[in-house]
N, C-alpha and C. Protein backbone atom coordinates (compact mmCIF):
# COMPACT_ATOMS: atom_id res chain seq x y z
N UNK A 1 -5.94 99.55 -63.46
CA UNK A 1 -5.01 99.06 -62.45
C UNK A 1 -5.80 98.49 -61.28
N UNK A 2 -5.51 97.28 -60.60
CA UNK A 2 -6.04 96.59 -59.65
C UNK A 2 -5.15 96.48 -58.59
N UNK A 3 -5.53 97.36 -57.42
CA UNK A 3 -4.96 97.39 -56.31
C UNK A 3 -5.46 95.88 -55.63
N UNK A 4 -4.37 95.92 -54.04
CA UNK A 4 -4.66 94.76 -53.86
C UNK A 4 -6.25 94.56 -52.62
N UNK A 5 -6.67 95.77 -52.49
CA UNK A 5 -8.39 95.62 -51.84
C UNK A 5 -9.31 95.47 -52.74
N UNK A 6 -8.91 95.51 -54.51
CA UNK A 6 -9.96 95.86 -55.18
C UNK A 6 -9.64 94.23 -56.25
N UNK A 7 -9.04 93.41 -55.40
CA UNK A 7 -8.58 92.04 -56.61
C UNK A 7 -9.63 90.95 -56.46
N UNK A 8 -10.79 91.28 -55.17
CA UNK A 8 -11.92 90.22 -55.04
C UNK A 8 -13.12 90.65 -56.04
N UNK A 9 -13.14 92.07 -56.22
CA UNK A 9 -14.06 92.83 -57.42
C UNK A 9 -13.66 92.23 -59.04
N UNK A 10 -12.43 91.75 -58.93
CA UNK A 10 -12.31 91.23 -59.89
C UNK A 10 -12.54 90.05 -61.01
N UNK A 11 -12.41 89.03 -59.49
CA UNK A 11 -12.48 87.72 -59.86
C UNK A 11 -14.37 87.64 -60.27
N UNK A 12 -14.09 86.29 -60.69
CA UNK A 12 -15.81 86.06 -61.16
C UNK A 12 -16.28 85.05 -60.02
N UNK A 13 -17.55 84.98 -60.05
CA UNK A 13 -18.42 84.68 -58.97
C UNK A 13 -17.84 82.84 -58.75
N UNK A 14 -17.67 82.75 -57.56
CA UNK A 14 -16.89 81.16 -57.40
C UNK A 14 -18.01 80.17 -56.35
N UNK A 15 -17.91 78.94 -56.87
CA UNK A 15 -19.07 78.12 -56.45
C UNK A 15 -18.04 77.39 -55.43
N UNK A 16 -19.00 77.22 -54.47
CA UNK A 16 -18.17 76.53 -53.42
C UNK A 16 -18.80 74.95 -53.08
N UNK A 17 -18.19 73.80 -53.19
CA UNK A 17 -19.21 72.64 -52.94
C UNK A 17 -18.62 71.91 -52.10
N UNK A 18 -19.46 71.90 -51.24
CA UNK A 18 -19.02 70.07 -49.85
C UNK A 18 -19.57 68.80 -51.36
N UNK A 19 -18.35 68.10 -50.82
CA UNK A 19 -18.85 66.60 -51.32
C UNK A 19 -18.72 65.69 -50.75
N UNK A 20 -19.61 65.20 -50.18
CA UNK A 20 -19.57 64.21 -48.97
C UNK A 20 -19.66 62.81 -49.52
N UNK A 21 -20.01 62.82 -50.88
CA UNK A 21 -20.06 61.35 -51.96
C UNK A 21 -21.72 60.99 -52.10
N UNK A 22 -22.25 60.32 -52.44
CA UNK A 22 -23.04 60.28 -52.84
C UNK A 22 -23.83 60.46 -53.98
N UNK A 23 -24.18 59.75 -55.09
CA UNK A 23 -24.57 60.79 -56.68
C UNK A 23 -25.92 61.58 -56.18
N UNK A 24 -26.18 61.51 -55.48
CA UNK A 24 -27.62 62.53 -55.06
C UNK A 24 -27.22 63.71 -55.01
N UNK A 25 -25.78 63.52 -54.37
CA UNK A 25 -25.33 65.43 -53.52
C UNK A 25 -25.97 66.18 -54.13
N UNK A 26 -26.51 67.32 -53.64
CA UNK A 26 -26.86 68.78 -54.16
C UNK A 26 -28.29 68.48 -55.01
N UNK A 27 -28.92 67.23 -54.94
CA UNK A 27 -30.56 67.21 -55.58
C UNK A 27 -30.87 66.37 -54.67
N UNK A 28 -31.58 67.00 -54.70
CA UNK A 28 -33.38 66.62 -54.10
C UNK A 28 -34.64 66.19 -54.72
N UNK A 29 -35.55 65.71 -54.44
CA UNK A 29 -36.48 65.10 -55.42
C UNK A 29 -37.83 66.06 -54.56
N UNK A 30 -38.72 66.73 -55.16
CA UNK A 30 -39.57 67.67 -54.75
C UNK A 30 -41.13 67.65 -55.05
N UNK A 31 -41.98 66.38 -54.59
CA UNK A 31 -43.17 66.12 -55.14
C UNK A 31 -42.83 65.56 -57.05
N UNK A 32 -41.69 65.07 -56.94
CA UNK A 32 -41.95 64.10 -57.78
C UNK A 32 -40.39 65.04 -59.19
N UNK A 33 -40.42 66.51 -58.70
CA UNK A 33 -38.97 66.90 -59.95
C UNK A 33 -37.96 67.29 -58.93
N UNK A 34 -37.33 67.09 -59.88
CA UNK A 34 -35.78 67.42 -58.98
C UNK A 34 -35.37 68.33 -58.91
N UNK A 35 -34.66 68.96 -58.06
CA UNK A 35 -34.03 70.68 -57.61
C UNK A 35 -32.48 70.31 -57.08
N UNK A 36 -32.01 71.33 -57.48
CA UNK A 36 -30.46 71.49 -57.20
C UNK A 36 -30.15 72.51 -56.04
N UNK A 37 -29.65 72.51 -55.28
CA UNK A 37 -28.87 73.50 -54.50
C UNK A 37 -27.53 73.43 -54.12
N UNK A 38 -26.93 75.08 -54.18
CA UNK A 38 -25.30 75.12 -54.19
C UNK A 38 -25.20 76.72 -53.54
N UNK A 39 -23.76 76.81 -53.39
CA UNK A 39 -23.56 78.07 -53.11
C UNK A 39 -22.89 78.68 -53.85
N UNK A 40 -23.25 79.83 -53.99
CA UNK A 40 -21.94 81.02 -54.99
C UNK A 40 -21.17 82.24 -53.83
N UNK A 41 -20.38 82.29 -54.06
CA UNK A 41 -19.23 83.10 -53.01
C UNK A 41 -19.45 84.31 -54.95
N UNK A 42 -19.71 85.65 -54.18
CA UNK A 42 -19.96 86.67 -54.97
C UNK A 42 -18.40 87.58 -54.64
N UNK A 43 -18.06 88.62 -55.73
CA UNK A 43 -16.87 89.28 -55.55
C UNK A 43 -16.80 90.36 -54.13
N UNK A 44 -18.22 90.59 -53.57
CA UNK A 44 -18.34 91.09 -52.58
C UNK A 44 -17.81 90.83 -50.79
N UNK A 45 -17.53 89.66 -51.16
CA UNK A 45 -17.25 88.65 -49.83
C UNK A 45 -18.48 88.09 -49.94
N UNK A 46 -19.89 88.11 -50.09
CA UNK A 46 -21.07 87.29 -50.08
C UNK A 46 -21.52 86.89 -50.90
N UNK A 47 -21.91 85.84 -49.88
CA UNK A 47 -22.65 84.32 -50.54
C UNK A 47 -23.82 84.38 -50.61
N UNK A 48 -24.23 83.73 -51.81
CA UNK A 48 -25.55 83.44 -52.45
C UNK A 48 -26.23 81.89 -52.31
N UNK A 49 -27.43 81.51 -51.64
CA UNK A 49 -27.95 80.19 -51.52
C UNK A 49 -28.59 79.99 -52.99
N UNK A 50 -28.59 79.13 -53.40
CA UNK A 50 -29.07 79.47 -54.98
C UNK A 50 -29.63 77.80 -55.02
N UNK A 51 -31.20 77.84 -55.27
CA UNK A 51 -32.05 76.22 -55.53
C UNK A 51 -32.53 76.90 -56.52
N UNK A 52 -32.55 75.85 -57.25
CA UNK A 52 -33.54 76.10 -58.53
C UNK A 52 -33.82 74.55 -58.98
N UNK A 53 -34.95 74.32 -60.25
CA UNK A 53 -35.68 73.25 -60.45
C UNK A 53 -35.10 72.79 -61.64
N UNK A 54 -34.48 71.65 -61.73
CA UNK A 54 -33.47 70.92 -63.10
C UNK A 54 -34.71 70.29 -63.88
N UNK A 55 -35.90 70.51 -63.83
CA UNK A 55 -37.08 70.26 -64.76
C UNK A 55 -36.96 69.03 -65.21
N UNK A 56 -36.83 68.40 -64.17
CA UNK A 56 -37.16 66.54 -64.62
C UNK A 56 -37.32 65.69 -63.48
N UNK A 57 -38.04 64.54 -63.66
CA UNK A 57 -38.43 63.59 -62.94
C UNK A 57 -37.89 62.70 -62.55
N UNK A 58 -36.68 63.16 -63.79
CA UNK A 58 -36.10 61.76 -64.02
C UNK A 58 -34.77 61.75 -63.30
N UNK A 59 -34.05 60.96 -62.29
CA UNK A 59 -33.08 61.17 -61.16
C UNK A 59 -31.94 61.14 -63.09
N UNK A 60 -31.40 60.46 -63.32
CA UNK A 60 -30.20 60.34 -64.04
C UNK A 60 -30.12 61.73 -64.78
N UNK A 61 -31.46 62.07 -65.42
CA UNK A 61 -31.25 63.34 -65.77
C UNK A 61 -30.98 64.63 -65.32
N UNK A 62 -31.41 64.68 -64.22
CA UNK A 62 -31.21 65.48 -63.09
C UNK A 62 -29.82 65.49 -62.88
N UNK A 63 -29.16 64.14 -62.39
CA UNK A 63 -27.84 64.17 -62.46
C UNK A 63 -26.73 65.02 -63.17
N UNK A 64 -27.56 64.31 -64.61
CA UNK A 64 -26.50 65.18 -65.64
C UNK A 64 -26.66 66.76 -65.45
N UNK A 65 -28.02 67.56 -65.23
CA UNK A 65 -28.05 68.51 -65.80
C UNK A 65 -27.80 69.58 -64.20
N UNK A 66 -27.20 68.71 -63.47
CA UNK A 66 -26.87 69.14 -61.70
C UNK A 66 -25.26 69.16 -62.75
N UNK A 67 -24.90 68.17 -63.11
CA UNK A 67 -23.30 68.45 -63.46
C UNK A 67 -23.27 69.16 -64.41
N UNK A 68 -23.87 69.28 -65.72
CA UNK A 68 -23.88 70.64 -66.51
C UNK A 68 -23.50 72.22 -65.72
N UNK A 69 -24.76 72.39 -64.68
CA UNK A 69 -24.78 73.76 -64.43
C UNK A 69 -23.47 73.78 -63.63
N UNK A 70 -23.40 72.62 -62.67
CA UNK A 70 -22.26 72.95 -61.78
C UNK A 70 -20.43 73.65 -62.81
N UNK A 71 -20.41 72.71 -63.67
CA UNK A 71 -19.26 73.15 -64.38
C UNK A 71 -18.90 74.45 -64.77
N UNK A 72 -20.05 74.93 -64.52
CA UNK A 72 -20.22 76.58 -65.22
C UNK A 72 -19.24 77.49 -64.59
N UNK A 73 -19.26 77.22 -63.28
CA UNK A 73 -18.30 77.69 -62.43
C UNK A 73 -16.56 77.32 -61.76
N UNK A 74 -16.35 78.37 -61.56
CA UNK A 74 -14.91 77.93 -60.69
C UNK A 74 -14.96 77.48 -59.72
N UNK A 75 -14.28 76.39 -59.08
CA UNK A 75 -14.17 75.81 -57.80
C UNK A 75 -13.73 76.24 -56.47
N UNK A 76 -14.28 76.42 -55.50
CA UNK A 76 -13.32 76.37 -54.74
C UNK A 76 -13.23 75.48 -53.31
N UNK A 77 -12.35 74.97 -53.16
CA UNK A 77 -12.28 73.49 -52.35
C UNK A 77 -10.94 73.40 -51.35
């Protein structure tokens, strides 16, 4: 049974994204590979800064694999 203080323990971890436009949003190019950064809103009330390295050089690929991981998650907007 899920009371209603215990219904944020429930949900799964939710990604939160500004999109200001741009296909760059959320990568960066870092001595030459690209890195992603985003936030995750955890069931705790806290947020997680989360960069990590999309292991390529290559901007289009990067792209895709910035929209891969992003999908993984729920939105919230």
């Amino acid at each position: 049974m899920i009371h209603s203080n215990d219904t944020a323990a429930a949900q799964p971890n939710i990604l939160s994204l500004r999109n200001t436009g741009g296909e760059n949003h959320h990568i960066w190019n870092n001595n030459g590979t690209w890195w992603v950064h985003y936030t995750v809103h955890l069931p705790d009330y806290t947020a997680q800064r989360v960069r990590r390295s999309l292991g390529t050089k290559d901007v289009a690929e990067a792209r895709r694999r910035r929209d891969e991981l992003l999908a993984r998650f729920p939105l919230v907007r």
